[in-house]
Protein backbone atom coordinates (compact mmCIF):
# COMPACT_ATOMS: atom_id res chain seq x y z
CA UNK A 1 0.00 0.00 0.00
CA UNK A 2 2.91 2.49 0.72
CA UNK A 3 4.83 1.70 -2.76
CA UNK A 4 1.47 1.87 -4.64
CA UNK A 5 0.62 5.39 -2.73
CA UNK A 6 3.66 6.80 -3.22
CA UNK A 7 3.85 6.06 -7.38
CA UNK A 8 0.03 7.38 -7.28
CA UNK A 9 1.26 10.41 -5.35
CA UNK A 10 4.91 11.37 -7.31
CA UNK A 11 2.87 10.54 -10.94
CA UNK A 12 -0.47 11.99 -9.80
CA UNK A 13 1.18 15.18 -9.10
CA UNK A 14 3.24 15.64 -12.18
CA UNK A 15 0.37 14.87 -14.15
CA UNK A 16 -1.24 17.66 -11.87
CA UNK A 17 1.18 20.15 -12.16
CA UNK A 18 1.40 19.95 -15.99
CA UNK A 19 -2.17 20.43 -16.53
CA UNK A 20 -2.46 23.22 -14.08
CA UNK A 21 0.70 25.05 -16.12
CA UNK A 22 -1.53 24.18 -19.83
CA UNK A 23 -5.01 25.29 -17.80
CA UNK A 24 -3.33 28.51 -16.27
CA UNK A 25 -1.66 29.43 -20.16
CA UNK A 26 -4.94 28.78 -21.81
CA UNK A 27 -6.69 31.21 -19.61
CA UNK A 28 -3.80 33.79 -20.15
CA UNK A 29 -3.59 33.98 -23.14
CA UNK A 30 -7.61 34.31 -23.87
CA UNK A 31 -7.87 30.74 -25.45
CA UNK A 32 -10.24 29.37 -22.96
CA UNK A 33 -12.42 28.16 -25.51
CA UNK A 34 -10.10 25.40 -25.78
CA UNK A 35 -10.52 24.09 -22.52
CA UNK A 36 -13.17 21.66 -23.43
CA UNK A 37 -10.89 20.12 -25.86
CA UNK A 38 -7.58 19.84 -23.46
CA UNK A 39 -9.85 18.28 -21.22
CA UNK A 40 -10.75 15.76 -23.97
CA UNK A 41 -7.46 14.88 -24.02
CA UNK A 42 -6.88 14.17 -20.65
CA UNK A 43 -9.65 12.36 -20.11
CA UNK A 44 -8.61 9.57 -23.15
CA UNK A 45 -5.41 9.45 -21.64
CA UNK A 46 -6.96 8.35 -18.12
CA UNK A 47 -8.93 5.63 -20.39
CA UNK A 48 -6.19 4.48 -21.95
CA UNK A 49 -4.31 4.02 -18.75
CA UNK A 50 -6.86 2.10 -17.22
CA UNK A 51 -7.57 0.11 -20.47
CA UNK A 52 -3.48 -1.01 -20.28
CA UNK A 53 -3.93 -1.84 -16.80
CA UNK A 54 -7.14 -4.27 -17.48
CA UNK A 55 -4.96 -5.82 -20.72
CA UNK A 56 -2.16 -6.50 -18.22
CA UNK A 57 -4.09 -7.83 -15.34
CA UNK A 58 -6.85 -9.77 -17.62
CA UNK A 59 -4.70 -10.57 -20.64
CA UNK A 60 -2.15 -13.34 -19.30
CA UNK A 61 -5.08 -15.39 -17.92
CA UNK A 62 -4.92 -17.87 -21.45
CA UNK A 63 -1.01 -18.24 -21.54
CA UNK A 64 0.88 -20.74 -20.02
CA UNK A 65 2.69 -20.46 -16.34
CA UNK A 66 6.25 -19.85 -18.77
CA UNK A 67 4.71 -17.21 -20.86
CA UNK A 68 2.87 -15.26 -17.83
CA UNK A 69 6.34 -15.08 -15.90
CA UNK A 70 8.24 -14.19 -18.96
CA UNK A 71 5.90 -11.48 -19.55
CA UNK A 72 6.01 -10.51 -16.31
CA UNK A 73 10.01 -10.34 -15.89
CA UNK A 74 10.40 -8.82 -19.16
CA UNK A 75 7.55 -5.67 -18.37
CA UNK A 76 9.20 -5.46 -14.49
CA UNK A 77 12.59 -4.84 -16.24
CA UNK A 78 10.76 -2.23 -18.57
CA UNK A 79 9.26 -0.47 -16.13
CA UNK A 80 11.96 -0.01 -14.37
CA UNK A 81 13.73 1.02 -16.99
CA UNK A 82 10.84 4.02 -17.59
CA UNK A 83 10.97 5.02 -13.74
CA UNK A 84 14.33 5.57 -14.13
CA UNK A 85 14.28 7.56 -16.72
CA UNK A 86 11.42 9.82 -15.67
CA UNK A 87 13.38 10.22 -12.03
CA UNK A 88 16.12 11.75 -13.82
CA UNK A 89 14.26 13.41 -15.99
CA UNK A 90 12.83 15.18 -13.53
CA UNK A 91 15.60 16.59 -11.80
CA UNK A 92 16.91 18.07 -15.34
CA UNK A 93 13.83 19.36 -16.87
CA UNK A 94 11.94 20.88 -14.20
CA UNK A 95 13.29 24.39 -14.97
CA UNK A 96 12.30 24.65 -18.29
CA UNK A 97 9.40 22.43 -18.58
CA UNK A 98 5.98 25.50 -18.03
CA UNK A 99 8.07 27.41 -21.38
CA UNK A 100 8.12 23.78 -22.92
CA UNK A 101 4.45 23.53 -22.78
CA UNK A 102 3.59 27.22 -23.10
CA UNK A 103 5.52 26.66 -26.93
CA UNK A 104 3.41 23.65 -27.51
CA UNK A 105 -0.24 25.10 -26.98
CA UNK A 106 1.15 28.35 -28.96
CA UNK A 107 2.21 25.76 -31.84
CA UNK A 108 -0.65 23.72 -31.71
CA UNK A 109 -3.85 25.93 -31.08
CA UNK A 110 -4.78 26.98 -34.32
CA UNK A 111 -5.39 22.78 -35.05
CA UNK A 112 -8.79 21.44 -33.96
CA UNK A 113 -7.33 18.50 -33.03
CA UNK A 114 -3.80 20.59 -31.32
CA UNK A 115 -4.91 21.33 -27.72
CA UNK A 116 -6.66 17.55 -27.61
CA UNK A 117 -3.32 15.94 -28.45
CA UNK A 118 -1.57 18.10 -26.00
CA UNK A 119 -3.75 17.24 -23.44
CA UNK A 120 -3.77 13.74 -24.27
CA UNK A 121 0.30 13.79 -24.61
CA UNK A 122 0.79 15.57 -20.96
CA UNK A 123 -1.22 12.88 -18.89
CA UNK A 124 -0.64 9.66 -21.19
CA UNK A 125 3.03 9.36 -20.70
CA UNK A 126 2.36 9.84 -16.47
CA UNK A 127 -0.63 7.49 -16.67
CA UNK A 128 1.35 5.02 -18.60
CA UNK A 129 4.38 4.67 -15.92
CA UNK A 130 1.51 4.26 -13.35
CA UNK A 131 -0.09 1.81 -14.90
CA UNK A 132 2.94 -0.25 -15.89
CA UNK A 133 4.68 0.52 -12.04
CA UNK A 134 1.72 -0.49 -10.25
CA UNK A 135 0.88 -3.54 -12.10
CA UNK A 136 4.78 -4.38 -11.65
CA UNK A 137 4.81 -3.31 -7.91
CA UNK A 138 1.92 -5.62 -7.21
CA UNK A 139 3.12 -8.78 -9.38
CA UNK A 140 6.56 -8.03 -6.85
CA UNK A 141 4.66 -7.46 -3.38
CA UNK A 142 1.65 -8.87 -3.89
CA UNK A 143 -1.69 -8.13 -1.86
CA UNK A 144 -3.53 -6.33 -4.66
CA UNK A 145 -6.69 -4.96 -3.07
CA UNK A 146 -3.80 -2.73 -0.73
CA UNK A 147 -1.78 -1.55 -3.81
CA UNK A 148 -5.61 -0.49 -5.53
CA UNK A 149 -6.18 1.20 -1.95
CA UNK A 150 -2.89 2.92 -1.67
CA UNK A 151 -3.03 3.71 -5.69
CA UNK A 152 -6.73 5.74 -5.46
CA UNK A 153 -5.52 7.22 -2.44
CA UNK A 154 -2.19 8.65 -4.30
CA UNK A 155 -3.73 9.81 -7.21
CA UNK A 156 -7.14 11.59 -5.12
CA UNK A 157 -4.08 13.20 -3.09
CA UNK A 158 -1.98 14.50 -5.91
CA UNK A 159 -5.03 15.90 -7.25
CA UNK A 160 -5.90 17.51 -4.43
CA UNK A 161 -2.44 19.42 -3.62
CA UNK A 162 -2.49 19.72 -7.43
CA UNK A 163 -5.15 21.82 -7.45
CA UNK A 164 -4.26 23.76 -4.21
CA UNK A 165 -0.68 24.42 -6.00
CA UNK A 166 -2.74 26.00 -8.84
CA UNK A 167 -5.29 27.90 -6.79
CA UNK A 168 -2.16 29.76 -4.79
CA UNK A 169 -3.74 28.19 -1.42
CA UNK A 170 -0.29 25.60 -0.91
CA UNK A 171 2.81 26.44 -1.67
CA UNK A 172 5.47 23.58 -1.38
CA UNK A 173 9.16 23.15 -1.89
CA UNK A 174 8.79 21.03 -5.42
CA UNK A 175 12.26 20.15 -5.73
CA UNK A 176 12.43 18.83 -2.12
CA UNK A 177 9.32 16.49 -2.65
CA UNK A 178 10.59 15.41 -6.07
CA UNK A 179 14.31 14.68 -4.79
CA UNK A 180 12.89 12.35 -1.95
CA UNK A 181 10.00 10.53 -3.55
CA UNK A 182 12.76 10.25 -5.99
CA UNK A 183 15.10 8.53 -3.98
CA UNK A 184 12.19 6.50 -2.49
CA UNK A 185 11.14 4.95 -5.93
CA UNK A 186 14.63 4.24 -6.66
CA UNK A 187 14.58 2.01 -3.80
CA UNK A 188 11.26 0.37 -4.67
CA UNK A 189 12.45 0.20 -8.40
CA UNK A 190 14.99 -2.41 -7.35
CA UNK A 191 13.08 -4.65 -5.60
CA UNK A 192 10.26 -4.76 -8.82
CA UNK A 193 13.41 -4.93 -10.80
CA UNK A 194 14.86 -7.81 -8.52
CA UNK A 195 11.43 -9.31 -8.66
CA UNK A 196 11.98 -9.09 -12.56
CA UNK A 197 14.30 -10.99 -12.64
CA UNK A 198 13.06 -13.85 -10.44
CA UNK A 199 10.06 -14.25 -12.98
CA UNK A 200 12.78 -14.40 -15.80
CA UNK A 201 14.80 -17.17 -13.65
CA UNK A 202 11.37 -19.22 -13.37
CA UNK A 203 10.77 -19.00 -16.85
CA UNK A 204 13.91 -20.13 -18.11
CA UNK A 205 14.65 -17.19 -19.62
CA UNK A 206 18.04 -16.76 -17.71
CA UNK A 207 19.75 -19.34 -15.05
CA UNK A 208 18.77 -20.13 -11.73
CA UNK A 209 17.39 -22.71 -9.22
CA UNK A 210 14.85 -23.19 -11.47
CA UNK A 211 17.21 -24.40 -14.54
CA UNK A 212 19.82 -27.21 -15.41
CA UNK A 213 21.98 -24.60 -14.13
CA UNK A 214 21.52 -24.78 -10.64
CA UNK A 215 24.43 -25.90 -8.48
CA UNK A 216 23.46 -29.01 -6.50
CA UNK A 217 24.22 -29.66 -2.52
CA UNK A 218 25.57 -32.93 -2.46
CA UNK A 219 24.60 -33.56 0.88
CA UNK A 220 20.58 -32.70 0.38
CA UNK A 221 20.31 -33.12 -3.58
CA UNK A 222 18.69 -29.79 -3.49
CA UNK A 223 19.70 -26.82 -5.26
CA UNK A 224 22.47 -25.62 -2.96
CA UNK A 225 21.98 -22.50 -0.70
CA UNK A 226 24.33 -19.51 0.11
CA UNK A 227 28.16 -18.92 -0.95
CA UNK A 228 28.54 -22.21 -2.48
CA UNK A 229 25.26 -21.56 -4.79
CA UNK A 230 27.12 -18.34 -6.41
CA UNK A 231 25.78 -17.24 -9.03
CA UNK A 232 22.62 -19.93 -9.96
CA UNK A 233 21.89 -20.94 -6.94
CA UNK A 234 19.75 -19.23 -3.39
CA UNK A 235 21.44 -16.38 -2.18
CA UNK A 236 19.67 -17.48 1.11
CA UNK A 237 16.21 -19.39 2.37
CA UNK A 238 14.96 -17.88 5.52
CA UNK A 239 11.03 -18.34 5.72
CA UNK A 240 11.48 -20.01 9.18
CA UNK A 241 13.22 -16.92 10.59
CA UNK A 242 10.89 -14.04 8.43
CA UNK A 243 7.71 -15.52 7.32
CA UNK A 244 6.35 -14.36 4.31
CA UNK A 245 3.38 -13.28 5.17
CA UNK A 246 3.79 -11.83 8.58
CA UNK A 247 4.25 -8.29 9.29
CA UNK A 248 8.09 -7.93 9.02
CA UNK A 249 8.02 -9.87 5.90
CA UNK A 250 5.57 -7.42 4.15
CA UNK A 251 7.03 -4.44 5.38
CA UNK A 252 10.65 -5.42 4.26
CA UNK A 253 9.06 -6.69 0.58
CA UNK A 254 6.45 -3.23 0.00
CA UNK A 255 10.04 -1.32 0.63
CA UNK A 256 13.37 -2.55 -0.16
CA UNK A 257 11.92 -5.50 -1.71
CA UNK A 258 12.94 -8.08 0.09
CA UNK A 259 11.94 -11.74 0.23
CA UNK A 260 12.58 -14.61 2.22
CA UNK A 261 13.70 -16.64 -0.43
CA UNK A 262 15.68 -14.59 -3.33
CA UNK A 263 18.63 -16.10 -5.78
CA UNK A 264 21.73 -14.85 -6.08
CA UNK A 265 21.22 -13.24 -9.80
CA UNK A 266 18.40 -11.25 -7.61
CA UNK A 267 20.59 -10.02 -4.93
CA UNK A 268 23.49 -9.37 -7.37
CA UNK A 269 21.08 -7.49 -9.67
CA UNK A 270 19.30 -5.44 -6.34
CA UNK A 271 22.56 -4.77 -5.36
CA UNK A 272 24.12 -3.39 -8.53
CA UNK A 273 20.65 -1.14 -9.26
CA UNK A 274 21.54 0.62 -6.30
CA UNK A 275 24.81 1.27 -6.01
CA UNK A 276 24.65 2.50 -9.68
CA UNK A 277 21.53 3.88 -10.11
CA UNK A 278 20.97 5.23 -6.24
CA UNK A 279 24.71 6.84 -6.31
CA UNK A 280 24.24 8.76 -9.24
CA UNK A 281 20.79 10.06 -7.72
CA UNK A 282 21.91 10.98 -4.63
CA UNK A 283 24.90 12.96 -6.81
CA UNK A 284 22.27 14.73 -9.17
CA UNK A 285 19.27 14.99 -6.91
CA UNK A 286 21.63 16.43 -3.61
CA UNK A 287 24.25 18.73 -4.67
CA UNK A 288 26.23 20.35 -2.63
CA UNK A 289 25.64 23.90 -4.55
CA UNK A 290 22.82 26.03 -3.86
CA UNK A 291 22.01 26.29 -7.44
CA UNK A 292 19.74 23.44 -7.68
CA UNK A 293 17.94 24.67 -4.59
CA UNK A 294 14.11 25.47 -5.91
CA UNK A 295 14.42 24.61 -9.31
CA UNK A 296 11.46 22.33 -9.59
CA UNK A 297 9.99 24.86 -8.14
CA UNK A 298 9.69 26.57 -11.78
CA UNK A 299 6.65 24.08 -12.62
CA UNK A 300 4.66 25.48 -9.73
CA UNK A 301 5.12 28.63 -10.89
CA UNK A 302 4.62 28.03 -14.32
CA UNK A 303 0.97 26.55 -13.04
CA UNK A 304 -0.22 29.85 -11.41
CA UNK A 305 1.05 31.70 -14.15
């Protein structure tokens, strides 16, 4: 519930933001006629999101266990992939992204059609890496009916302070929220990621316990368990100590992603993700300049503009 908040939150309120900034410039600039029709937009790009999430949660119900895990690995390492980009992204094109918009509606007003696709455009590409994060986050964590809960509960809240941003009434430091909801779906990224690739493992799609591959404890005849089971085998196997399904077990799996049970190609991979991906966030998103300080800031602005 936590993970799926916080993606409904950090997304929600992007989304927010940029249609505040395209609502705000519309009004400026006398062309609130068009309103109707950037509303359009948004409004198909809500349907499509939801459409992708019933193809993805409906759609593997035919193919075989293989093909659903396959699928699943290969649309966890995607979407991770996405989430990382739009993190970054973030941090770099906050400060110029209300004159970005303001040049699109100017170049695409006179068209019928022009507002509708910007609408459309400005929502489908946050609704998308919900959509695909979510439906990732709960094929990782599990316990769907608390990701749906946290989800509706992100989103109503992002619209709320979305709207309050635009209406003057809150005023927030942007770049402070962004860097540490930032930081946070890093850290949830590499558990879906290290989920990813446990669903790949399973179907065969790369080695594991699950394979010819795996190294075999001569003692047990199982697959064998800790150093000696580098790199095919179980990192570690510790459901008696951390069940599951208790309390400690969810908490640790809805936020580092941790499991009981994970190979070492998950660990490896979790571990790498991090170091790589979280040092060079912490370098971009925490300078030690005060020149970064406020500049997501610019798409509040640009929203009561």
């Amino acid at each position: 519930m936590v993970a799926a908040y916080l993606i409904g939150l950090r997304e929600g309120l992007e989304a927010a933001l940029v249609v505040g900034i395209l609502v705000a410039y519309l009004h400026k600039t006398g062309r609130g006629h068009a309103l109707p029709r950037l509303w359009a937009g948004v409004g198909l790009a809500i349907l499509g999101s939801l459409l992708l999430g019933a193809i993805l949660t409906f759609g593997a119900y035919g193919l075989s266990f293989r093909a659903q895990e396959a699928i699943g690995g290969l649309l966890s390492v995607l979407t991770v992939g996405l989430v990382t980009w739009m993190v970054f992204w973030m941090l770099g094109a906050a400060r110029s992204i209300a004159k970005d918009l303001h040049d699109a509606v100017d170049r695409s007003a006179q068209s019928a059609w022009g507002v509708v696709v910007i609408g459309f455009v400005a929502v489908a590409r946050e609704g998308i890496e919900t959509t695909l994060f979510l439906w990732s986050t709960i094929r990782s964590f599990g316990d769907g009916g608390g990701a749906a809960i946290g989800a509706v509960v992100g989103l109503a809240s992002a619209a709320a302070l979305g709207w309050a941003i635009y209406r003057g009434m809150v005023r927030i430091n942007l770049a402070v929220f962004f860097r540490w909801t930032g930081a946070a779906l890093v850290v949830v990224a590499a558990g879906v990621l290290a989920y990813g690739i446990h669903d790949l493992q399973e179907a065969g799609f790369l080695p594991g316990p699950f394979t010819a591959a795996a190294p075999i404890d001569l003692t047990t005849g199982a697959v064998a368990v800790g150093l000696s089971a580098f790199p095919f085998g179980w990192a570690f196997q510790v459901s008696h100590v951390i069940a599951p399904d208790g309390l400690l077990g969810a908490l640790l799996k809805g936020t580092v992603g941790f499991t009981p049970e994970m190979t070492w190609l998950e660990v490896t991979t979790w571990a790498l993700y991090l170091a790589i991906v979280g040092t060079a966030f912490v370098r971009l998103a925490f300078p030690t300049s005060r020149t970064a300080t406020g500049s997501t800031a610019v798409v509040a602005e640009g929203a009561r503009q």
